[in-house]
Protein backbone atom coordinates (compact mmCIF):
# COMPACT_ATOMS: atom_id res chain seq x y z
CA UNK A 1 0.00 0.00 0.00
CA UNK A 2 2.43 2.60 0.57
CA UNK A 3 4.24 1.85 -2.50
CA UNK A 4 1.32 2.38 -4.31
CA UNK A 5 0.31 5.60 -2.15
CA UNK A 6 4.07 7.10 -2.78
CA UNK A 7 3.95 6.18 -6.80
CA UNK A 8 0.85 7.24 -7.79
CA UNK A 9 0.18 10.25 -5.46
CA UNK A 10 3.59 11.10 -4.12
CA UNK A 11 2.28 10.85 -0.19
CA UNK A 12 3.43 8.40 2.74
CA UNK A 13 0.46 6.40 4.54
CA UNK A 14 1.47 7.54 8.10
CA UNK A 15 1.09 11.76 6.62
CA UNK A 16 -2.24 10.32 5.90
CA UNK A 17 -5.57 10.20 8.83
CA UNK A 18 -7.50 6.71 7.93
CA UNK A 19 -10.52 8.48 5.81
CA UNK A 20 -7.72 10.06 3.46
CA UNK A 21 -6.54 6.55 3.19
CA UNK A 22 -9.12 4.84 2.36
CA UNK A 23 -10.19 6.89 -0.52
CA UNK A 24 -7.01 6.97 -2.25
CA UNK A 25 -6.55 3.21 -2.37
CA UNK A 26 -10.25 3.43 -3.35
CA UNK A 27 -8.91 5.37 -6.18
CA UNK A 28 -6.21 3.51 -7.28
CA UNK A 29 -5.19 3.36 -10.75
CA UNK A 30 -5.66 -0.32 -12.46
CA UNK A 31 -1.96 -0.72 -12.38
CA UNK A 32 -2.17 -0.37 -8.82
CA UNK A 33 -0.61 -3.83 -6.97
CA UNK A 34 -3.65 -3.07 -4.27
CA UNK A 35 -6.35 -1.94 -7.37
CA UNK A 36 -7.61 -5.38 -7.21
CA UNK A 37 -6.86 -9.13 -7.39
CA UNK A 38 -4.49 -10.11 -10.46
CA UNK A 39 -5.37 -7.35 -12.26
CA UNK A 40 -9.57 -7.24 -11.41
CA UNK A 41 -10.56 -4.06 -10.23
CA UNK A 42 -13.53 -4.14 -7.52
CA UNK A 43 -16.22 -3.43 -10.18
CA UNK A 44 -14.86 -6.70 -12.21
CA UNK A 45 -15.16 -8.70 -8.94
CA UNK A 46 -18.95 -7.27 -8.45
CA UNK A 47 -19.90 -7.99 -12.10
CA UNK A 48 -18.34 -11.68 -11.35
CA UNK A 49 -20.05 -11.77 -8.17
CA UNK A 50 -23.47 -10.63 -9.94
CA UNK A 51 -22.57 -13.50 -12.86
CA UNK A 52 -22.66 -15.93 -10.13
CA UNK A 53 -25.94 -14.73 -8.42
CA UNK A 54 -27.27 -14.75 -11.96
CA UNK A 55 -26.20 -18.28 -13.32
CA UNK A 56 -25.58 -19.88 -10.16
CA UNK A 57 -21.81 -20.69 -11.47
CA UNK A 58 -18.55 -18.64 -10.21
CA UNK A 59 -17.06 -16.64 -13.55
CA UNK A 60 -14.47 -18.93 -14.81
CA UNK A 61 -11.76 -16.15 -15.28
CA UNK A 62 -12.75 -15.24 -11.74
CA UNK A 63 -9.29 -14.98 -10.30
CA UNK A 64 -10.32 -16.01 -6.77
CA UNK A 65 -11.48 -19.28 -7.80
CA UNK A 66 -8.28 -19.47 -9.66
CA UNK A 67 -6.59 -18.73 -6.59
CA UNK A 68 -8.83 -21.16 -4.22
CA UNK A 69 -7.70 -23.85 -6.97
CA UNK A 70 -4.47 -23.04 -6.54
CA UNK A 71 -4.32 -23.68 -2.94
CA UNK A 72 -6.78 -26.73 -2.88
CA UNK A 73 -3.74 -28.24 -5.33
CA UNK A 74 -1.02 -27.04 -2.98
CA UNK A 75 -2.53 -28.88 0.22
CA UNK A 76 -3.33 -31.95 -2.00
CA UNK A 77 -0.02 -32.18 -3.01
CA UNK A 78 1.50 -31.72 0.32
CA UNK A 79 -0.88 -34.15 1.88
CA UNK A 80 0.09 -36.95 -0.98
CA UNK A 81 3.72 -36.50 -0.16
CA UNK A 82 2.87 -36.85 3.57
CA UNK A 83 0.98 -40.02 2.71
CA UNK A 84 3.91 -41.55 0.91
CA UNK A 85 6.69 -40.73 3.11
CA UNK A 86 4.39 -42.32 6.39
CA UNK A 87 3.84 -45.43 4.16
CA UNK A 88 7.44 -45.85 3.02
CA UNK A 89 8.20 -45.22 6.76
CA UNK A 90 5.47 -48.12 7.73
CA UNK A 91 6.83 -50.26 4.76
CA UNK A 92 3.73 -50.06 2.71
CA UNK A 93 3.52 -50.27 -0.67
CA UNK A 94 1.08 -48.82 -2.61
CA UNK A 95 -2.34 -48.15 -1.24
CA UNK A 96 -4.16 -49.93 1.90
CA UNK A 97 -7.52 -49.94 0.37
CA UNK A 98 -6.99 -51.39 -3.18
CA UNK A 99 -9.30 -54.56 -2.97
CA UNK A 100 -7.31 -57.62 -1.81
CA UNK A 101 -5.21 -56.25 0.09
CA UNK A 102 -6.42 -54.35 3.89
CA UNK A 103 -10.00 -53.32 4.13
CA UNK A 104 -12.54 -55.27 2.09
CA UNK A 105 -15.43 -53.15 0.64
């Protein structure tokens, strides 16, 4: 934020009373790192939030299900490599619940 408060208006955050704040990041340029989320302003994120009241679906450019997919990935990933490093530490191979082997359906 006060990046973007010195390059676009030339001030420092803590010359600045809240109010004055909040209505210059409110008026941030596009270009802005804190105008929106990668690159959505706040109207693009209402018009996306209005497709999905609309349609019932999220926008599919909507960066912050992008984003939410992004970390859903992350924490599967990190929860498969947890998985194999307890069964190679357990001397399993493979998976427990393939039929024939552990728990029967």
């Amino acid at each position: 934020m006060e990046a973007d408060l010195r390059r676009f208006y030339g001030v420092s955050a803590l010359t600045l009373n809240w109010a004055q704040i909040g209505w210059l990041v409110r008026h941030l340029p596009r270009e802005a790192a804190l105008a929106g989320f990668d690159g959505w302003t706040q109207g693009d994120l209402l018009q996306s939030d209005m497709f999905l009241v609309k349609t019932g679906q999220r926008h599919p450019e909507d960066p912050r299900v992008k984003h939410q997919d992004r970390l859903l990935r992350a924490r599967l990933q990190v929860g498969a490599v947890r998985a194999e490093r307890r069964r190679k530490r357990l001397g399993i191979s493979g998976s427990v619940l393939r039929r024939g082997r552990g728990v029967t359906p």
